[in-house]
N, C-alpha and C. Protein backbone atom coordinates (compact mmCIF):
# COMPACT_ATOMS: atom_id res chain seq x y z
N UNK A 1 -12.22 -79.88 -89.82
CA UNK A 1 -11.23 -79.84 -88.76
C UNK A 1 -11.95 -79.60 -87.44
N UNK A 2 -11.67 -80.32 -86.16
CA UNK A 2 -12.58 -80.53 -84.98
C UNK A 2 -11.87 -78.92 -84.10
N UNK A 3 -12.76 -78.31 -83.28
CA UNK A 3 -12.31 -77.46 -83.01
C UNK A 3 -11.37 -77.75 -81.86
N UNK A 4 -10.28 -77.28 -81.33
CA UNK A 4 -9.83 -77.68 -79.77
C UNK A 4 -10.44 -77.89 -78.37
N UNK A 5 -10.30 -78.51 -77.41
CA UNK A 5 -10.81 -78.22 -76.72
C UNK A 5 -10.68 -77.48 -75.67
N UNK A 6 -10.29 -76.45 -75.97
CA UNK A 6 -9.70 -75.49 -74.90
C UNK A 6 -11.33 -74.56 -74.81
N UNK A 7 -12.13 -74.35 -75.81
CA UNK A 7 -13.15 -73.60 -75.42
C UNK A 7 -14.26 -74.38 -75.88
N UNK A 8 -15.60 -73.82 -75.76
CA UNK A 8 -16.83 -74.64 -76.49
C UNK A 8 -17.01 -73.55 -77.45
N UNK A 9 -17.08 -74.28 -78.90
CA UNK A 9 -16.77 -73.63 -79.34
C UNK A 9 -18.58 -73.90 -80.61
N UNK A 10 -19.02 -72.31 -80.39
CA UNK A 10 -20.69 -72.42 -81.06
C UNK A 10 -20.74 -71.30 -82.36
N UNK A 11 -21.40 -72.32 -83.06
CA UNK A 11 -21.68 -71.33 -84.50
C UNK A 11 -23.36 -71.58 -84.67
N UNK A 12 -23.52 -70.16 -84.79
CA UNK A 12 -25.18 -69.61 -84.93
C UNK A 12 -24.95 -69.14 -86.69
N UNK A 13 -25.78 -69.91 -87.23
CA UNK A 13 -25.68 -69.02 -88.65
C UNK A 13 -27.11 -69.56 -89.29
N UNK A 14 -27.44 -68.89 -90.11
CA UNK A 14 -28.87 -69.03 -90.76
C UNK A 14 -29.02 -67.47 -91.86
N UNK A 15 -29.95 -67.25 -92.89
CA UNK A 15 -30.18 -66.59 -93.52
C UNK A 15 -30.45 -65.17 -92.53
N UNK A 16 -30.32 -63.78 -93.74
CA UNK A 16 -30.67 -62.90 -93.47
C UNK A 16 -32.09 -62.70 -92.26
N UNK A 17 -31.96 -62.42 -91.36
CA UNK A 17 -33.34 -61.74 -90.46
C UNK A 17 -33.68 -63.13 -89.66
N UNK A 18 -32.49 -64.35 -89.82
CA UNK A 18 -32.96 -65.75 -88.96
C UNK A 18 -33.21 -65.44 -87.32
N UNK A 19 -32.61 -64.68 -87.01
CA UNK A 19 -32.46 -63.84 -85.70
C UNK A 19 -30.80 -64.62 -85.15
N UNK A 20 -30.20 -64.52 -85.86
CA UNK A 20 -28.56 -64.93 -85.60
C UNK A 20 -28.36 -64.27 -84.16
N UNK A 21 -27.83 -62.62 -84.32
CA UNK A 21 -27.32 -62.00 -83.63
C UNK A 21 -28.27 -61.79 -82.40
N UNK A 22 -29.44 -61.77 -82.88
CA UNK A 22 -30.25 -61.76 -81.66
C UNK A 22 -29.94 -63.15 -80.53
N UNK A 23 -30.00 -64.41 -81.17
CA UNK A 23 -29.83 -65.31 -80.08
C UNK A 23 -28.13 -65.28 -79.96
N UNK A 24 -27.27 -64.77 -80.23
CA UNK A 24 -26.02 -64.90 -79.94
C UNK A 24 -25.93 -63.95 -78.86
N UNK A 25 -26.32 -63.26 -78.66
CA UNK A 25 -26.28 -62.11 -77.64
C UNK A 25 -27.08 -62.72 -76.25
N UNK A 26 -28.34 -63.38 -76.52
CA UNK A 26 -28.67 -63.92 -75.57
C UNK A 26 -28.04 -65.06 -75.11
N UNK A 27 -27.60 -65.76 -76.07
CA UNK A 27 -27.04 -66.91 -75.28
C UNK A 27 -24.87 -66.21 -74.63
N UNK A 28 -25.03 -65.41 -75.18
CA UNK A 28 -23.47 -64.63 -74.38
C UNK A 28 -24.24 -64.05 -73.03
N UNK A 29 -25.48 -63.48 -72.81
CA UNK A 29 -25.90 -63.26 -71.72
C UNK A 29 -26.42 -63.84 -70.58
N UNK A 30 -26.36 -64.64 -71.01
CA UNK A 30 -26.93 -66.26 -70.38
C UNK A 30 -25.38 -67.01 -69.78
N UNK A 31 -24.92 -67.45 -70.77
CA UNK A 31 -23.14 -67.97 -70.53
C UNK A 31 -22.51 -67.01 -69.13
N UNK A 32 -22.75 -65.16 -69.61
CA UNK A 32 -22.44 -64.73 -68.71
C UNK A 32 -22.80 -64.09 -67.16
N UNK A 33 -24.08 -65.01 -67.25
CA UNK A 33 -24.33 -64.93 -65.77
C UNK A 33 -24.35 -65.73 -64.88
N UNK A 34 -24.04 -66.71 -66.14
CA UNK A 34 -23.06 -68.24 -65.25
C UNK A 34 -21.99 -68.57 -64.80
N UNK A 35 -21.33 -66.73 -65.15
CA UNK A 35 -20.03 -67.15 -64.64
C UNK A 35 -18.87 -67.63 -65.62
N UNK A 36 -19.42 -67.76 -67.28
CA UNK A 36 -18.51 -68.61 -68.04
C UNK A 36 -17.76 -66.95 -68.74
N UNK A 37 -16.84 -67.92 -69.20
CA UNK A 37 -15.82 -66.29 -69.74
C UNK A 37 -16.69 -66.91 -71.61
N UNK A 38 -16.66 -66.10 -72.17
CA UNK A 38 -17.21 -65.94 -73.50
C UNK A 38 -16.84 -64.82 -74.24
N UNK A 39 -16.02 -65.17 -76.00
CA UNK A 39 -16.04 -64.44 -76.67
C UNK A 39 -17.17 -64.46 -77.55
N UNK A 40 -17.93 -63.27 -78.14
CA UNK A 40 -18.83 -63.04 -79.25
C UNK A 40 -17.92 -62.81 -80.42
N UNK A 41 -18.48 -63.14 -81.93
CA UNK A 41 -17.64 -62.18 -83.05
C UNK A 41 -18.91 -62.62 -84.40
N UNK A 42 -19.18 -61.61 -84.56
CA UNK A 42 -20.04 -61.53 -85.40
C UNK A 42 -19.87 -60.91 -87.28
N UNK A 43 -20.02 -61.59 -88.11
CA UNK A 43 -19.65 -61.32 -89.22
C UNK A 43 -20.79 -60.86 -90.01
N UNK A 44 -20.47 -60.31 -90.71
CA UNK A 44 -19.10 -59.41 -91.20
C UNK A 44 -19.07 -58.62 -89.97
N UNK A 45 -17.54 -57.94 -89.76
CA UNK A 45 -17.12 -57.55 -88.57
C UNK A 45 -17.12 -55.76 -88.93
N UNK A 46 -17.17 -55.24 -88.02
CA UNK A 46 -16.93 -53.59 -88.33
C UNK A 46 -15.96 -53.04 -88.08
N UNK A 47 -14.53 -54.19 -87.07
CA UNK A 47 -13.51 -53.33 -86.99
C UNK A 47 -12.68 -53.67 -87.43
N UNK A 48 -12.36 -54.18 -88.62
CA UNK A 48 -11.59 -54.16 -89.73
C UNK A 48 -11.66 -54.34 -90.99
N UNK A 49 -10.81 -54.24 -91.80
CA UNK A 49 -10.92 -53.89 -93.35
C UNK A 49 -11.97 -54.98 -94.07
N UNK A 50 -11.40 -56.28 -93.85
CA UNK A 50 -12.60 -56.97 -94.45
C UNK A 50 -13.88 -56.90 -94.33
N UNK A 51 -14.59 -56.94 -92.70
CA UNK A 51 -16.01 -56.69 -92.77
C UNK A 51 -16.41 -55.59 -92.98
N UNK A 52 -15.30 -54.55 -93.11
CA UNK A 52 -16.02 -53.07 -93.55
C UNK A 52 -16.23 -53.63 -95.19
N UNK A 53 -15.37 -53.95 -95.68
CA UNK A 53 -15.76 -54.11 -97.39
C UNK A 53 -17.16 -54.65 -97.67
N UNK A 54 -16.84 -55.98 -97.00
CA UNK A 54 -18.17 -56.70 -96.97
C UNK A 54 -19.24 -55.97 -97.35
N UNK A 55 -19.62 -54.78 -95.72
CA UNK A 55 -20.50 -54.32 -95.72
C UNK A 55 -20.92 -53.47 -96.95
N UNK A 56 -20.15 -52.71 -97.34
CA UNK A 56 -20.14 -51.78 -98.66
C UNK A 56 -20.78 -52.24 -99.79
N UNK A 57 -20.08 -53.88 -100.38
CA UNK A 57 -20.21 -54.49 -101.24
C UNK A 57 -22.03 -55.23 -101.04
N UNK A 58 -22.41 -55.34 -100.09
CA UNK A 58 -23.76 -56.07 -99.86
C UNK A 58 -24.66 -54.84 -100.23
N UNK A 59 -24.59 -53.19 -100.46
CA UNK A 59 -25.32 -52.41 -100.55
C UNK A 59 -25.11 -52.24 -102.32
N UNK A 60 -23.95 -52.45 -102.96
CA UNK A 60 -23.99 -52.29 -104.38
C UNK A 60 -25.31 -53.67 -105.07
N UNK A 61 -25.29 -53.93 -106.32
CA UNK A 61 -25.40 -54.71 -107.15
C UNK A 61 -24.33 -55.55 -107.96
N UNK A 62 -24.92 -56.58 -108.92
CA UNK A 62 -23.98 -56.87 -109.96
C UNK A 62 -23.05 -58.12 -109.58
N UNK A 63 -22.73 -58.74 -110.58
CA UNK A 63 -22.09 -59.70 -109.97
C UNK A 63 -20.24 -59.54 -109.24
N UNK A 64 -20.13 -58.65 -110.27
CA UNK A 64 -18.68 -58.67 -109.59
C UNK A 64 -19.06 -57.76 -107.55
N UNK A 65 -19.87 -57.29 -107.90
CA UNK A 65 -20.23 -56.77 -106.09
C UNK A 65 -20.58 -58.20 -105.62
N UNK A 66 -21.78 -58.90 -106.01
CA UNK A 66 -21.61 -60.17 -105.40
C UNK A 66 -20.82 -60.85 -105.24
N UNK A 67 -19.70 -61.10 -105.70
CA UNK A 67 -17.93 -61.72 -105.53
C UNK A 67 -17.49 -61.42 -104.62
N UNK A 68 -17.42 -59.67 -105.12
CA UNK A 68 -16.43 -59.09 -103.75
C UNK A 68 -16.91 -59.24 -102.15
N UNK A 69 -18.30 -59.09 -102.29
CA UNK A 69 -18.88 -59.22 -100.76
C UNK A 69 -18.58 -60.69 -100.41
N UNK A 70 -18.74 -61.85 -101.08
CA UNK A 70 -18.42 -62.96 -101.20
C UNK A 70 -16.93 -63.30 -100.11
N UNK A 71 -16.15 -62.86 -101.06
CA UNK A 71 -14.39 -62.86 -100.91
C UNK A 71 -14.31 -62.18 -99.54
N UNK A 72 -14.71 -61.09 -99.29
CA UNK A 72 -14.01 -59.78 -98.22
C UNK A 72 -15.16 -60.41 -96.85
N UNK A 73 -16.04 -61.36 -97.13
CA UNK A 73 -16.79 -61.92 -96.33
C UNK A 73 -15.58 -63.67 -95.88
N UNK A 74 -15.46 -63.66 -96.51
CA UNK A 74 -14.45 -65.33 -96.56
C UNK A 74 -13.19 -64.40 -95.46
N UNK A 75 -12.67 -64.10 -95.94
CA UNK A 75 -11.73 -63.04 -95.47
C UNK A 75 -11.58 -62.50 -94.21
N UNK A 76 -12.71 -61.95 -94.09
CA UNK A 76 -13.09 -61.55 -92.42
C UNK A 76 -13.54 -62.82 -91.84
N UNK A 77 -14.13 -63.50 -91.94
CA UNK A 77 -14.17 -65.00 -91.29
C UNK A 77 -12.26 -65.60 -90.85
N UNK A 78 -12.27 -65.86 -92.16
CA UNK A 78 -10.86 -66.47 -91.53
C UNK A 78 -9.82 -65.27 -90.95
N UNK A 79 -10.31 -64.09 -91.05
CA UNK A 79 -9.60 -63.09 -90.01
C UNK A 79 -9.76 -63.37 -87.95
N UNK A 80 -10.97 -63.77 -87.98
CA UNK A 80 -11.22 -64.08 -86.98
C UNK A 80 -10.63 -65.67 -86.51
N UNK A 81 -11.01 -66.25 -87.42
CA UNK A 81 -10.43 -68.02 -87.14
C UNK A 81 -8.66 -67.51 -86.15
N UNK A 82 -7.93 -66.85 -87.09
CA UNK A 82 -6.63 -66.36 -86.90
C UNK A 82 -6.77 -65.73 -85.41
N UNK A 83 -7.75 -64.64 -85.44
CA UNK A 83 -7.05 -64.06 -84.33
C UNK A 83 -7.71 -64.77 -83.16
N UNK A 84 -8.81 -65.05 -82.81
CA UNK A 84 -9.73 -65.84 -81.74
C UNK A 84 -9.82 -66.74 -81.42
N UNK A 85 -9.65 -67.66 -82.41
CA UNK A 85 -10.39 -69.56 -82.37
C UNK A 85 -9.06 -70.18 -81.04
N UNK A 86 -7.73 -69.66 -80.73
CA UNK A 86 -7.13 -70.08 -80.23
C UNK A 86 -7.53 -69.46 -78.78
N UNK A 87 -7.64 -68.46 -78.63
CA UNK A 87 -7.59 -68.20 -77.23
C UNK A 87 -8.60 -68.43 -76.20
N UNK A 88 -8.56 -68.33 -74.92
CA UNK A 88 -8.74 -69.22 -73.83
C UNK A 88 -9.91 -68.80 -73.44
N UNK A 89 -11.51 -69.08 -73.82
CA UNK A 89 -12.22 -68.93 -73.28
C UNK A 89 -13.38 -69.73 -73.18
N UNK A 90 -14.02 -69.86 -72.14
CA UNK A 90 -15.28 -71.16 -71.72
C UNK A 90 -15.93 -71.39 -73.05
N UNK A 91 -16.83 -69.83 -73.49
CA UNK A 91 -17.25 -70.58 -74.91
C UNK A 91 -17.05 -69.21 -76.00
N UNK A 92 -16.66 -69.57 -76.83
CA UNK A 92 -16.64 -68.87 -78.54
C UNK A 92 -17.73 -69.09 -79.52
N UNK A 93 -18.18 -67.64 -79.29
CA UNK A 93 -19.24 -67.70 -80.55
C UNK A 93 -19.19 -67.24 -81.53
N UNK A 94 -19.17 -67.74 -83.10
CA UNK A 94 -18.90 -67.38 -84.52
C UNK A 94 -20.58 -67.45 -84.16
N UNK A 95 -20.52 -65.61 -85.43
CA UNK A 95 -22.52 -65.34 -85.72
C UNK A 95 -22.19 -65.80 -87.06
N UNK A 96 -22.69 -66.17 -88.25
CA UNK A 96 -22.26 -66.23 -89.54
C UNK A 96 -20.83 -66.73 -89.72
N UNK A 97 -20.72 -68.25 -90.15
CA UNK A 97 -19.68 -68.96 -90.94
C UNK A 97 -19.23 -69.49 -92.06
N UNK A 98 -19.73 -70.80 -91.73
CA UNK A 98 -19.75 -71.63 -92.98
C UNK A 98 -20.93 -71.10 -94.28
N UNK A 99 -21.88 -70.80 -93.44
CA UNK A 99 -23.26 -70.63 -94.23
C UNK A 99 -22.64 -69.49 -95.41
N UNK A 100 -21.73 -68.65 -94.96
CA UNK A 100 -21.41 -67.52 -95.99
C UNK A 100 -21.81 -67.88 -97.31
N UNK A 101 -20.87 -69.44 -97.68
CA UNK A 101 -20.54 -69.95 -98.65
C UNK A 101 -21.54 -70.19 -99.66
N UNK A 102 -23.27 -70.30 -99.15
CA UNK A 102 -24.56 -70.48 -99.79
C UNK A 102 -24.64 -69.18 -100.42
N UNK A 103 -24.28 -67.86 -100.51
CA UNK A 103 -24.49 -66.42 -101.21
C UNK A 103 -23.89 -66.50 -102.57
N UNK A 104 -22.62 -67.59 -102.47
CA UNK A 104 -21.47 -68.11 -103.73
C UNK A 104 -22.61 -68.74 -105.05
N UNK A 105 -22.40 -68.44 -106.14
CA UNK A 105 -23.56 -69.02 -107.15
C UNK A 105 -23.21 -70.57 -107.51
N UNK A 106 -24.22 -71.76 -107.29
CA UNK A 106 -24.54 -72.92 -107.40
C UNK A 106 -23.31 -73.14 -108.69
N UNK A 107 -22.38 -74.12 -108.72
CA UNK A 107 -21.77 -74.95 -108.06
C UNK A 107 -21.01 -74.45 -107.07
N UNK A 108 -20.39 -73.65 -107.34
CA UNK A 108 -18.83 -72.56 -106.36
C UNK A 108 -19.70 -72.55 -104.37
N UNK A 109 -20.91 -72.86 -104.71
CA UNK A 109 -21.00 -73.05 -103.07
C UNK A 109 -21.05 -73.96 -102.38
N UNK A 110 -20.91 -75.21 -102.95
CA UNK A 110 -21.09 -76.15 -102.69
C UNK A 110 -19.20 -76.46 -102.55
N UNK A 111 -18.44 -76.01 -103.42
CA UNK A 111 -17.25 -76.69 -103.54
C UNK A 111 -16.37 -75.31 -102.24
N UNK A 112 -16.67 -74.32 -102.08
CA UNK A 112 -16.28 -73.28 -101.25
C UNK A 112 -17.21 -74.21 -99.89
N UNK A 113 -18.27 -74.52 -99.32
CA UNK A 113 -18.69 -75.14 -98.17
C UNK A 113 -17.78 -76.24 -97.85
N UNK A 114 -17.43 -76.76 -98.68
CA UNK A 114 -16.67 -78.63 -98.13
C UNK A 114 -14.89 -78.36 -98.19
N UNK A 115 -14.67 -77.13 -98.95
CA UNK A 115 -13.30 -76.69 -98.60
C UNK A 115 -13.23 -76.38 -97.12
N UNK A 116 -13.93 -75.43 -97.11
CA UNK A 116 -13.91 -74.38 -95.94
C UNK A 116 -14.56 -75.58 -94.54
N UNK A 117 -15.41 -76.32 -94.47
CA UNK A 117 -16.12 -77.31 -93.89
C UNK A 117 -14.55 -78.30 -93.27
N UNK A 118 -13.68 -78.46 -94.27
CA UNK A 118 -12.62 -79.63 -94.05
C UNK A 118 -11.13 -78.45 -93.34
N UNK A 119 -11.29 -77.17 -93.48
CA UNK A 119 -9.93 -76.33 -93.25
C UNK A 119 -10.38 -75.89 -92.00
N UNK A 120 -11.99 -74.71 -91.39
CA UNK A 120 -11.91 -74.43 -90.38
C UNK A 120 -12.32 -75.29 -88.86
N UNK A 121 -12.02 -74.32 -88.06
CA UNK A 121 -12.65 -75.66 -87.09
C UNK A 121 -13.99 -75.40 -87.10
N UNK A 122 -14.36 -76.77 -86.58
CA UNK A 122 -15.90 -77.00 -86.84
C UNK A 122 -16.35 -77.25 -85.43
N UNK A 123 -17.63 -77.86 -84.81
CA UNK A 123 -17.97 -78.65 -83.55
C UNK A 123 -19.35 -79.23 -83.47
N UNK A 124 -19.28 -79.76 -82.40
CA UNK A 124 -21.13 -80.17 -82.64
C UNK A 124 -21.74 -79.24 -81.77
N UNK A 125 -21.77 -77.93 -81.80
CA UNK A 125 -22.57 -76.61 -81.51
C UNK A 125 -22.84 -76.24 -83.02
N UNK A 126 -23.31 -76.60 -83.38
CA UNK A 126 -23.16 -75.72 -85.07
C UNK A 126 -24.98 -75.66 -85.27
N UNK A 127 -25.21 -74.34 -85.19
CA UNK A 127 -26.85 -74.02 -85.16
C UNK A 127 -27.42 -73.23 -86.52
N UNK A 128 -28.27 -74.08 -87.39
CA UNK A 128 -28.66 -73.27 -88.11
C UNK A 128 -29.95 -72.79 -88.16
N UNK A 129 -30.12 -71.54 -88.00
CA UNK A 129 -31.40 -70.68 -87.52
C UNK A 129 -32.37 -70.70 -89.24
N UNK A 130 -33.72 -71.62 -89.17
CA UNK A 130 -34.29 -72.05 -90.52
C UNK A 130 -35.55 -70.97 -90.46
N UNK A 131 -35.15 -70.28 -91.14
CA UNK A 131 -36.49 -69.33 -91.41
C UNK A 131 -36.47 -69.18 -92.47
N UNK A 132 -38.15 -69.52 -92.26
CA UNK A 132 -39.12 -68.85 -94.35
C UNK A 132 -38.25 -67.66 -94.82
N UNK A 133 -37.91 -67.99 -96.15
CA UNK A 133 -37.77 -66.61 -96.76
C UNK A 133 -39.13 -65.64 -96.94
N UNK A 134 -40.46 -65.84 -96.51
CA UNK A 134 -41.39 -65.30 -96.91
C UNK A 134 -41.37 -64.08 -95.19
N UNK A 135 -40.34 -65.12 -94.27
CA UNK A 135 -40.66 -64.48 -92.85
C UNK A 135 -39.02 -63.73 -93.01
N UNK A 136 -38.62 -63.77 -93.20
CA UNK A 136 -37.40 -63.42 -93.28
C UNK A 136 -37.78 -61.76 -94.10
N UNK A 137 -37.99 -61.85 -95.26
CA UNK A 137 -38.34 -60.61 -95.66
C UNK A 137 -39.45 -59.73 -94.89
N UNK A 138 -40.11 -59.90 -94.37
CA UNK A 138 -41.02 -59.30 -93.70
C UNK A 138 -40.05 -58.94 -92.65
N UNK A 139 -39.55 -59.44 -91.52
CA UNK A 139 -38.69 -58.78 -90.31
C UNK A 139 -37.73 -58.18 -91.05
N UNK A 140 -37.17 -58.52 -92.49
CA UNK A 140 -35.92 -57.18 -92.63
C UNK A 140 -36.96 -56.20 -93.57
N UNK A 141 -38.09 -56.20 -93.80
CA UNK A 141 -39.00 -54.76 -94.43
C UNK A 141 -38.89 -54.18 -93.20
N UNK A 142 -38.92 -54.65 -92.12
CA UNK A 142 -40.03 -54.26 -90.81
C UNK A 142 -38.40 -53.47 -90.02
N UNK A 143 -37.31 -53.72 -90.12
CA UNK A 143 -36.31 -53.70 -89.43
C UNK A 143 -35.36 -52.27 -90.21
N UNK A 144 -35.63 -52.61 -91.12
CA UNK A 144 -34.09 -52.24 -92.29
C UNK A 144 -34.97 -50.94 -93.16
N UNK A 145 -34.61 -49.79 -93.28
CA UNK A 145 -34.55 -48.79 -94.40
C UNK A 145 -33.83 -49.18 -95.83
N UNK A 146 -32.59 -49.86 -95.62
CA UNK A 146 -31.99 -49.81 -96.55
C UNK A 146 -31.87 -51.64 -96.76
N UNK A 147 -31.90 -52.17 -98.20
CA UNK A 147 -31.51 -53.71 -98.26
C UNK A 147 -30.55 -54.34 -99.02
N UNK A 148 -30.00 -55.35 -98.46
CA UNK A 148 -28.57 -55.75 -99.01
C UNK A 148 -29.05 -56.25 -100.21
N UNK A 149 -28.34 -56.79 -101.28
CA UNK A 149 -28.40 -57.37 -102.40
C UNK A 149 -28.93 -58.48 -102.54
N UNK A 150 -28.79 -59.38 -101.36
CA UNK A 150 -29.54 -61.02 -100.69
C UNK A 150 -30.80 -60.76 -100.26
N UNK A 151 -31.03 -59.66 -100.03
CA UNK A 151 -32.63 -59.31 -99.26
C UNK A 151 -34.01 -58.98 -99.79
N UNK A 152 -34.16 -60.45 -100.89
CA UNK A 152 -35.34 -59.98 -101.60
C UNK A 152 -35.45 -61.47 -101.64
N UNK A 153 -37.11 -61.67 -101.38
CA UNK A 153 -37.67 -63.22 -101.41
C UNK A 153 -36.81 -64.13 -102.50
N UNK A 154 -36.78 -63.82 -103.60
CA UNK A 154 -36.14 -64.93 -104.78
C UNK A 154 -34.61 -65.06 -104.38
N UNK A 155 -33.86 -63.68 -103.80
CA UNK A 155 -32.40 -64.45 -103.15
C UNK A 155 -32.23 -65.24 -101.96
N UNK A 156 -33.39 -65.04 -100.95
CA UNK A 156 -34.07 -65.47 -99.60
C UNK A 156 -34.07 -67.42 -99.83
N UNK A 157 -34.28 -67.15 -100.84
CA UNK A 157 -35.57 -68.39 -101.22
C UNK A 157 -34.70 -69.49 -102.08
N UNK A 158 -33.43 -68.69 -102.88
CA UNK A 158 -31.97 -69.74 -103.76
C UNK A 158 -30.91 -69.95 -102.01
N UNK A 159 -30.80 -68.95 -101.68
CA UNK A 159 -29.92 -69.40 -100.60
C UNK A 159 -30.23 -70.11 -99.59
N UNK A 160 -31.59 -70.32 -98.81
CA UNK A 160 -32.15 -71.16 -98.07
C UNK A 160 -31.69 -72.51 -98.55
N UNK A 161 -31.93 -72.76 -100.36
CA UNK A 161 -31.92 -74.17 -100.68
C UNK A 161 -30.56 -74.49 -100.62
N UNK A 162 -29.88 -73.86 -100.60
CA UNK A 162 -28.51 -74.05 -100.74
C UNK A 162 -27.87 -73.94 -99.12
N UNK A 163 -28.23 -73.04 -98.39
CA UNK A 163 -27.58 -73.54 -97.03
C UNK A 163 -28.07 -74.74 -96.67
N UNK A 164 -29.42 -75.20 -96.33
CA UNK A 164 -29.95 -76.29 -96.01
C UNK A 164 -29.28 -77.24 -96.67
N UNK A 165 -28.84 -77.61 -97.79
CA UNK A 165 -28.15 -78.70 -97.99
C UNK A 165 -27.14 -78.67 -97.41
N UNK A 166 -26.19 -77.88 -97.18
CA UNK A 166 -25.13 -78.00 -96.63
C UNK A 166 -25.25 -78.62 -95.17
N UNK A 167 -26.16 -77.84 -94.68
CA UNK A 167 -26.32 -78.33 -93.14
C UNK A 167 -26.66 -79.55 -92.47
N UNK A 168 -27.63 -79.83 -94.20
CA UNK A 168 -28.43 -81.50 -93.94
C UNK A 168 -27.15 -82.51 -93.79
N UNK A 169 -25.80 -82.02 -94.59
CA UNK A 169 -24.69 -83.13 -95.04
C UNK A 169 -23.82 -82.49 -93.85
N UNK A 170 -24.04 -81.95 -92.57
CA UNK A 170 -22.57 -81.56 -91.62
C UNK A 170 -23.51 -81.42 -90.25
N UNK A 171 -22.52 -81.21 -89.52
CA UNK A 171 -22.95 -81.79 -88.08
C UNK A 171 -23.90 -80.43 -87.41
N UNK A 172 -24.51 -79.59 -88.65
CA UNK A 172 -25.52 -78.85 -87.71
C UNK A 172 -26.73 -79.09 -87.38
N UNK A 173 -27.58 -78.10 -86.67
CA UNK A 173 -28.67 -79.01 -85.89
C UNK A 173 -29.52 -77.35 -86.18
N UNK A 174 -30.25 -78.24 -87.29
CA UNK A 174 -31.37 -77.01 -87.95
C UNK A 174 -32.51 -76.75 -86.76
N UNK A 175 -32.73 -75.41 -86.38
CA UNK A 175 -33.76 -75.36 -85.92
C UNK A 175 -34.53 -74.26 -86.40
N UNK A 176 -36.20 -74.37 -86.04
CA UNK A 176 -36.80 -73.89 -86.66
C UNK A 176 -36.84 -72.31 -85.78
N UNK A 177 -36.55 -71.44 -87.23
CA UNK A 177 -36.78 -70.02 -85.77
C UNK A 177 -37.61 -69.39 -86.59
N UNK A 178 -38.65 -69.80 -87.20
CA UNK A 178 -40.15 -69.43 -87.39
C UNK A 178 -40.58 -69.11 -86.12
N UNK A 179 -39.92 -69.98 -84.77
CA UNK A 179 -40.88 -69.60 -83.76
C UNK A 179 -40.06 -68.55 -82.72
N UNK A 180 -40.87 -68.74 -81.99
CA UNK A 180 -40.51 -66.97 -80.68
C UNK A 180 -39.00 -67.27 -80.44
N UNK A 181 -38.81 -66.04 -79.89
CA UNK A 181 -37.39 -66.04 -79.57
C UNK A 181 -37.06 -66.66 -78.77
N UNK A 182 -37.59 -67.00 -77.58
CA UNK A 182 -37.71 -67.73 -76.11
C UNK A 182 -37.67 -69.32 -76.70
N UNK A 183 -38.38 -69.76 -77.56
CA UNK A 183 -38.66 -71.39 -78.19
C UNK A 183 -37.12 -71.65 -78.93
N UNK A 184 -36.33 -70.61 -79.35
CA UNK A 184 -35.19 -70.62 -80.37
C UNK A 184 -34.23 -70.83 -79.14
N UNK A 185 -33.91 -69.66 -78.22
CA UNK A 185 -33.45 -69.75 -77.50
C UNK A 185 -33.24 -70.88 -76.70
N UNK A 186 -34.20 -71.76 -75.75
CA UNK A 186 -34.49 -72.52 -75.03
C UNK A 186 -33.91 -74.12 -76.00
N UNK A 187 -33.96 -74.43 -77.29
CA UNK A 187 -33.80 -75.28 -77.89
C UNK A 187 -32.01 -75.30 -77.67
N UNK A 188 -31.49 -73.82 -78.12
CA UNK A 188 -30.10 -73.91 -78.68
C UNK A 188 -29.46 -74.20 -76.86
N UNK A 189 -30.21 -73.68 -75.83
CA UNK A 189 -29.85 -74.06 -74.63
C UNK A 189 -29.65 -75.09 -73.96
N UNK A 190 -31.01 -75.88 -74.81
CA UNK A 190 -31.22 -77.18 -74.59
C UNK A 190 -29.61 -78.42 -74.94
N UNK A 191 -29.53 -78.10 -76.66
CA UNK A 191 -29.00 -78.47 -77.41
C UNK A 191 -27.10 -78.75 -76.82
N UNK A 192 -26.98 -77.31 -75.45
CA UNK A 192 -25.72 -77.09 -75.06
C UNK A 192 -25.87 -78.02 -74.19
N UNK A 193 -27.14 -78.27 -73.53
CA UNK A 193 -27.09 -79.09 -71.92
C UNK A 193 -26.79 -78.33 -70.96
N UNK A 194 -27.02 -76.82 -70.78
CA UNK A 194 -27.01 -75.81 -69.89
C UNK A 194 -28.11 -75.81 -69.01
């Protein structure tokens, strides 16, 4: 589903430690010294019930914890679709979307991506931040005391293969954020025509 055009509407998503939130913040700081009105919303969310679960559920084990973080992650996404995607601003940024759906175990993510791919809105801002799982674990050793259930090279390393397909088959525009933040940045800037 195409998003409206009442806002520009950008999704940053990529694996654990891709630097999501980091370039979402810069590029809201950037937007806003241009003068553009911009919402941020970053998932899982902290001020309400779903992304609090989320969060909970990513610190257990087990598969039924992997479900639930799964679900209460789907959940808080389309919590936001509901309350945000309509209202009036230059640009809207979703941190973590579609990609959720790659954490879902091989087939269920593939058939949860092309549901969810055909129901929410989508656009051609859709950025997926491609980092090594070998680099990925190193910035969340280097970052994080504590690690989610996804945050170990062999889950790093099934979900990479599985977002990347998704992204290869939909209108996002993989970039590599192996490199500096400024090279990530400057691309997704590029990419807007800012």
């Amino acid at each position: 589903m195409e998003a409206t055009e009442q806002s520009v509407f950008i999704v940053i998503d990529g694996l654990d430690a891709s630097g999501k939130s980091t370039q979402a913040f810069g590029l809201y700081n950037f937007l806003v010294k241009k003068r553009k009105t911009v919402y941020l919303r970053i998932h899982p969310s902290d001020d309400n019930f779903f992304g609090t679960k989320t969060k909970q559920f990513l610190y257990l084990s087990g598969k039924s914890a992997h479900f639930a973080a799964a679900l209460f992650y789907m959940l808080d996404v389309i919590r936001s679709i509901l309350l945000y995607s309509w209202r009036k601003y230059d640009y809207l940024i979703f941190v973590r979307y579609l990609m959720g759906t790659a954490y879902l175990p091989y087939p269920v993510n593939k058939i949860a991506y092309y549901f969810f791919a055909l129901t929410v809105p989508t656009s051609n801002f859709m950025f997926f931040l491609d980092v090594k799982p070998k680099e990925a674990h190193r910035r969340i050793r280097h970052a994080r005391k504590k690690l989610e259930m996804f945050e170990n090279i062999e889950e790093l390393e099934k979900i990479r293969v599985k977002a990347l397909c998704s992204a290869l088959t939909g209108k996002w525009k993989i970039i590599n954020a192996n490199n500096s933040i400024s090279e990530v940045e400057n691309e997704i800037i590029k990419c807007l025509s800012l």
